[in-house]
N, C-alpha and C. Protein backbone atom coordinates (compact mmCIF):
# COMPACT_ATOMS: atom_id res chain seq x y z
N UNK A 1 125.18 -60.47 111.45
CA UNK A 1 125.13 -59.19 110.76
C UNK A 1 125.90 -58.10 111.48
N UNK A 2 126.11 -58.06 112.66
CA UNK A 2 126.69 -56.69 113.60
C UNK A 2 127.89 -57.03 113.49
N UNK A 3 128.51 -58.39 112.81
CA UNK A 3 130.07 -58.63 113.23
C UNK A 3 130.77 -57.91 111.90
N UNK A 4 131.93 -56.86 111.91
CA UNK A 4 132.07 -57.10 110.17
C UNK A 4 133.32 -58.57 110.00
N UNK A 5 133.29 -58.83 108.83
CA UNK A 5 134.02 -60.05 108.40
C UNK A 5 134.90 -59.43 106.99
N UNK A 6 135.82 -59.54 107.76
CA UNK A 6 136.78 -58.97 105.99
C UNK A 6 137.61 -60.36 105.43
N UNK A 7 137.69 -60.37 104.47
CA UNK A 7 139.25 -61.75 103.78
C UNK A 7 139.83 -60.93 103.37
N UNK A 8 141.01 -61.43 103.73
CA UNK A 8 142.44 -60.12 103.50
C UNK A 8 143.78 -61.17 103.03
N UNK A 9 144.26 -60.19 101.79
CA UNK A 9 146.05 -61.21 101.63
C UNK A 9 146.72 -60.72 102.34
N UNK A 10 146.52 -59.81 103.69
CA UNK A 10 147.86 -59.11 104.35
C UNK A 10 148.09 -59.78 105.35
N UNK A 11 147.87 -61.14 105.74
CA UNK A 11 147.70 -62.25 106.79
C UNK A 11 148.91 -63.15 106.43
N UNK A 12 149.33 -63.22 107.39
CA UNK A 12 150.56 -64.14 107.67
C UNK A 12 149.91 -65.72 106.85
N UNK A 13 151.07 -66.63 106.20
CA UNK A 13 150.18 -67.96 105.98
C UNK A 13 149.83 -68.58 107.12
N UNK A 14 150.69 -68.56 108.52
CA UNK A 14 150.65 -69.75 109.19
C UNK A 14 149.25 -69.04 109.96
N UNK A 15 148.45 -67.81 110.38
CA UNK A 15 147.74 -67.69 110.34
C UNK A 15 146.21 -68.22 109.40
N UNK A 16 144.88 -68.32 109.58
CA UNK A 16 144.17 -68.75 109.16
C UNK A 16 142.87 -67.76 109.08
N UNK A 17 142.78 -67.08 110.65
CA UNK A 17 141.77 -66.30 110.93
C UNK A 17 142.03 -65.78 111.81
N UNK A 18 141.06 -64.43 112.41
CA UNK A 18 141.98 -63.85 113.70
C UNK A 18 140.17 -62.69 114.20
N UNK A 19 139.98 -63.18 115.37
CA UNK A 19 138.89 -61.79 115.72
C UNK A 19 139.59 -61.22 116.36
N UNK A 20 139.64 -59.84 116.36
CA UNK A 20 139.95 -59.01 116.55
C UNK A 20 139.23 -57.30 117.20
N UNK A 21 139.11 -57.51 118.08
CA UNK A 21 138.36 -55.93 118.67
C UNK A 21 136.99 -55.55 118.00
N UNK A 22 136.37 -56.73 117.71
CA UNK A 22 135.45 -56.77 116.63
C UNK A 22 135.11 -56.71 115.76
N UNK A 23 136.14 -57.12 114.89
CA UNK A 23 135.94 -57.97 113.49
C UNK A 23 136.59 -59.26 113.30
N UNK A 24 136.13 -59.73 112.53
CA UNK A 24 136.85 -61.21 111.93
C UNK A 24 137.65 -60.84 111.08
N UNK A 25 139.09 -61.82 110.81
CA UNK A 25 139.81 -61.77 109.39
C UNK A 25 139.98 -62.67 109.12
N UNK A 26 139.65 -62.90 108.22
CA UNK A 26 139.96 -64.44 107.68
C UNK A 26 141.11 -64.18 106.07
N UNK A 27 141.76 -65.38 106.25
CA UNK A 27 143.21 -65.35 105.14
C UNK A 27 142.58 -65.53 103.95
N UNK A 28 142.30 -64.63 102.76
CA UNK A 28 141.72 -65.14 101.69
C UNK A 28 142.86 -66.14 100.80
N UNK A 29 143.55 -66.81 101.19
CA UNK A 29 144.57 -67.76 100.82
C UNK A 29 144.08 -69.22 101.13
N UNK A 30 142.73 -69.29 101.18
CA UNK A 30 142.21 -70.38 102.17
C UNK A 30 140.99 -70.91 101.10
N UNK A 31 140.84 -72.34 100.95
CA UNK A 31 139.40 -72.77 99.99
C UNK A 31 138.26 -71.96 100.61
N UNK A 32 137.25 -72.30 100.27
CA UNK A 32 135.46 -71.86 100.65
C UNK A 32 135.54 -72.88 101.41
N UNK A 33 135.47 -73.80 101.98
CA UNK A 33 135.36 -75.02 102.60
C UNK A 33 136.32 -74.39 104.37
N UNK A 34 137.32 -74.29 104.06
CA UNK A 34 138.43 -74.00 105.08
C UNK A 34 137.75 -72.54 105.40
N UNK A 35 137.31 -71.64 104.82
CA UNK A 35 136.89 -70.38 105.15
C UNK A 35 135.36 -70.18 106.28
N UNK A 36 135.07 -71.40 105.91
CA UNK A 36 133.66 -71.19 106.61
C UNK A 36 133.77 -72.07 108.01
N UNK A 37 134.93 -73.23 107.79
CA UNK A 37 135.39 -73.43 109.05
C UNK A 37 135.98 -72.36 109.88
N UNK A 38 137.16 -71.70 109.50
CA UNK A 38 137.59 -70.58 110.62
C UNK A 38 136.31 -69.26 110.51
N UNK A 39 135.68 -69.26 109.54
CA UNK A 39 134.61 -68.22 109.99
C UNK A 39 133.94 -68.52 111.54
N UNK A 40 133.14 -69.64 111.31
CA UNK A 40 132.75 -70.63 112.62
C UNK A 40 133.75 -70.61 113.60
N UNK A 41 134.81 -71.05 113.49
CA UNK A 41 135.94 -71.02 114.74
C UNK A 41 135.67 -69.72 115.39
N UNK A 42 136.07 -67.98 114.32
CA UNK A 42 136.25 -66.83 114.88
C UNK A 42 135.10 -66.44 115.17
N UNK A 43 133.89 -66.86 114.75
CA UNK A 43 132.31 -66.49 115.46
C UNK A 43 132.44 -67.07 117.22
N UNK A 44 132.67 -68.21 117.15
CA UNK A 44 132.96 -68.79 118.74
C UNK A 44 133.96 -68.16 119.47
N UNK A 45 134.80 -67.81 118.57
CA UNK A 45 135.60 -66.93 119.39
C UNK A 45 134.99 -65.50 120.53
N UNK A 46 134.80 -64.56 119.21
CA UNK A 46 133.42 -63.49 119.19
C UNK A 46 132.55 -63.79 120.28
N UNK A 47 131.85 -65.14 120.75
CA UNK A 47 131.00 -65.27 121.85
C UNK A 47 131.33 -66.16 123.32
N UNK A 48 132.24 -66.60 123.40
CA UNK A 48 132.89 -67.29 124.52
C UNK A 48 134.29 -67.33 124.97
N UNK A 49 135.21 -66.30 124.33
CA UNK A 49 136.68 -65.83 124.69
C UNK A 49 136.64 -64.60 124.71
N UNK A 50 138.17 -63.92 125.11
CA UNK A 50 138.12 -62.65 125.45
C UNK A 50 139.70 -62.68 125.80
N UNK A 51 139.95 -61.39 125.42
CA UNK A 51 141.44 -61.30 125.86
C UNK A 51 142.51 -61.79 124.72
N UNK A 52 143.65 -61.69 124.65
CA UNK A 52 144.58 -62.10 123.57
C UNK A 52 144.90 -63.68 123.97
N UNK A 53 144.54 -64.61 123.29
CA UNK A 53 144.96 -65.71 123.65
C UNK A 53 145.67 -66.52 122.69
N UNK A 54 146.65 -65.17 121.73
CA UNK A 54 147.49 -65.64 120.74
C UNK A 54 149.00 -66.54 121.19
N UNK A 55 149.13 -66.67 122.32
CA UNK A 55 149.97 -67.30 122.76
C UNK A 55 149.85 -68.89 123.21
N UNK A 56 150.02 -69.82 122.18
CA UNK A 56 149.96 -71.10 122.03
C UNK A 56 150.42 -72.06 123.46
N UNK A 57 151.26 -71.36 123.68
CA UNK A 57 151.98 -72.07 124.94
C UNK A 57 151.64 -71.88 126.43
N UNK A 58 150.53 -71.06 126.12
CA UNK A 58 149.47 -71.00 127.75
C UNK A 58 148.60 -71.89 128.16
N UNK A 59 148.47 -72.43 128.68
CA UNK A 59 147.76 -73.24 129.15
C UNK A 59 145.94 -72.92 128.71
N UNK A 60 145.94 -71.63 129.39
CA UNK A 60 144.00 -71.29 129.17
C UNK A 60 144.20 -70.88 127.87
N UNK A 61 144.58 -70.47 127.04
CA UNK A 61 144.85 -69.91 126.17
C UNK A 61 144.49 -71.06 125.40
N UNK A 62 145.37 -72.48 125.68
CA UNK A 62 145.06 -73.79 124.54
C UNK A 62 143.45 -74.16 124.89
N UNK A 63 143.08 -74.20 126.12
CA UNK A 63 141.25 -74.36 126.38
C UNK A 63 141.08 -73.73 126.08
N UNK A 64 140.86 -72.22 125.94
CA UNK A 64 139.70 -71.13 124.98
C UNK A 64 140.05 -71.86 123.53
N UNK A 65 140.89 -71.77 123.19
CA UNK A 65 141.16 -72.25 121.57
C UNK A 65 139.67 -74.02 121.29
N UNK A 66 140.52 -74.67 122.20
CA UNK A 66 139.40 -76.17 121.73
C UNK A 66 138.16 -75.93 122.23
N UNK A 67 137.89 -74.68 123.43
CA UNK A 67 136.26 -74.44 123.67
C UNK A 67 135.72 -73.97 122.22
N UNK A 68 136.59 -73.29 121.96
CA UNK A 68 135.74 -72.19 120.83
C UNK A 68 135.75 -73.22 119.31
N UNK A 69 136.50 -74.38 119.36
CA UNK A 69 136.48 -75.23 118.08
C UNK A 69 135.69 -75.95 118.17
N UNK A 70 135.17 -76.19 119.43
CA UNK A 70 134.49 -77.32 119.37
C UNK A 70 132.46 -76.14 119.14
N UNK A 71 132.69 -75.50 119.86
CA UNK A 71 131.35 -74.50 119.56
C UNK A 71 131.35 -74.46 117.93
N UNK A 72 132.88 -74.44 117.27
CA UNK A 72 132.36 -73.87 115.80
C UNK A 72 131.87 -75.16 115.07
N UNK A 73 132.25 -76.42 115.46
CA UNK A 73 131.86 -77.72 115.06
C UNK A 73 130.14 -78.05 115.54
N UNK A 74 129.50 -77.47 115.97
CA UNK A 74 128.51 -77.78 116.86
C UNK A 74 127.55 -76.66 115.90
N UNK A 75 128.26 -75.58 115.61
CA UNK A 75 127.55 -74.42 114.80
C UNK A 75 127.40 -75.17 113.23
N UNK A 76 128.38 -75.73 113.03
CA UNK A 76 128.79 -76.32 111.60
C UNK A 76 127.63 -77.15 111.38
N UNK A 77 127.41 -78.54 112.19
CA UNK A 77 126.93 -79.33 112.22
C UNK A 77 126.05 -80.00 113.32
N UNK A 78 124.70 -80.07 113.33
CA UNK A 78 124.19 -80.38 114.57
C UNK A 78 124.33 -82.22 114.73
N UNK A 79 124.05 -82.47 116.15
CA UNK A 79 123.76 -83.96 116.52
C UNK A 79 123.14 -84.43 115.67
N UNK A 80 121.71 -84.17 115.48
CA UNK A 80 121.14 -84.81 114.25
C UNK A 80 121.66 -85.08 113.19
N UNK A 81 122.03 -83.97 112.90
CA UNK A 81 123.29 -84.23 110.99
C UNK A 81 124.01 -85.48 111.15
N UNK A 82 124.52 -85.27 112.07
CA UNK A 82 125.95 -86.33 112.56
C UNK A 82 125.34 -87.55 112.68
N UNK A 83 124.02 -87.76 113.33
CA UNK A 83 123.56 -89.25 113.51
C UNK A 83 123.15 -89.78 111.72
N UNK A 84 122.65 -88.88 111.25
CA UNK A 84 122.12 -89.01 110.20
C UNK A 84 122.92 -89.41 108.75
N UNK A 85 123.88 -88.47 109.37
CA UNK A 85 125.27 -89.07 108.27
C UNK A 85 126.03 -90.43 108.79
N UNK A 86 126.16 -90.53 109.91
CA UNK A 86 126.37 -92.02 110.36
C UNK A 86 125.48 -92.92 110.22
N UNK A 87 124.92 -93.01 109.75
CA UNK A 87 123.56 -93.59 109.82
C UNK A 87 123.57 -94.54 108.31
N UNK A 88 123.78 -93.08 107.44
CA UNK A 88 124.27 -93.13 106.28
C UNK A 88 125.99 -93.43 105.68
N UNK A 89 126.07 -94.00 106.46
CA UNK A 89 127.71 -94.66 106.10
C UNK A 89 128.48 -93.53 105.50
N UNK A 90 128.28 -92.22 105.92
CA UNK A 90 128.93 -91.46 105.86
C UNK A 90 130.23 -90.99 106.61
């Protein structure tokens, strides 16, 4: 609730989502499905990065990125789900 979250068309395509000084943006060019993934991504962002780490070709920059994907996968879906859907030949 304290975060605001806007979807905006003024977003680059190759962009997806972006937190920003405390807000989220997410590309409204994106399914409901894809949206609630980078929502999740830029929430992890929001709680375990810091700093501009828009530069792909840094080294810490690529670890904050897969820390914070893998937090939004973990937010997405717990262990249980996952056993449960494997379980289920899912």
């Amino acid at each position: 609730d304290h975060l605001p979250i806007t979807e905006t068309k003024y977003m680059p395509d190759f962009m997806s989502g972006l937190y920003l000084d405390g807000e989220i943006l997410i590309n409204d060019n994106r399914s409901v499905r894809q949206k609630l993934e980078i929502l999740a991504e830029e929430i992890a962002h929001h709680e375990i990065t810091y700093g501009n780490i828009l530069n792909i070709n840094d080294f810490q920059n690529n670890k904050y990125e897969l820390k914070a994907r893998r937090l939004a996968f973990e937010m997405l879906i717990n262990l249980d789900d996952l056993v449960k859907a494997h379980s289920e030949g899912v």
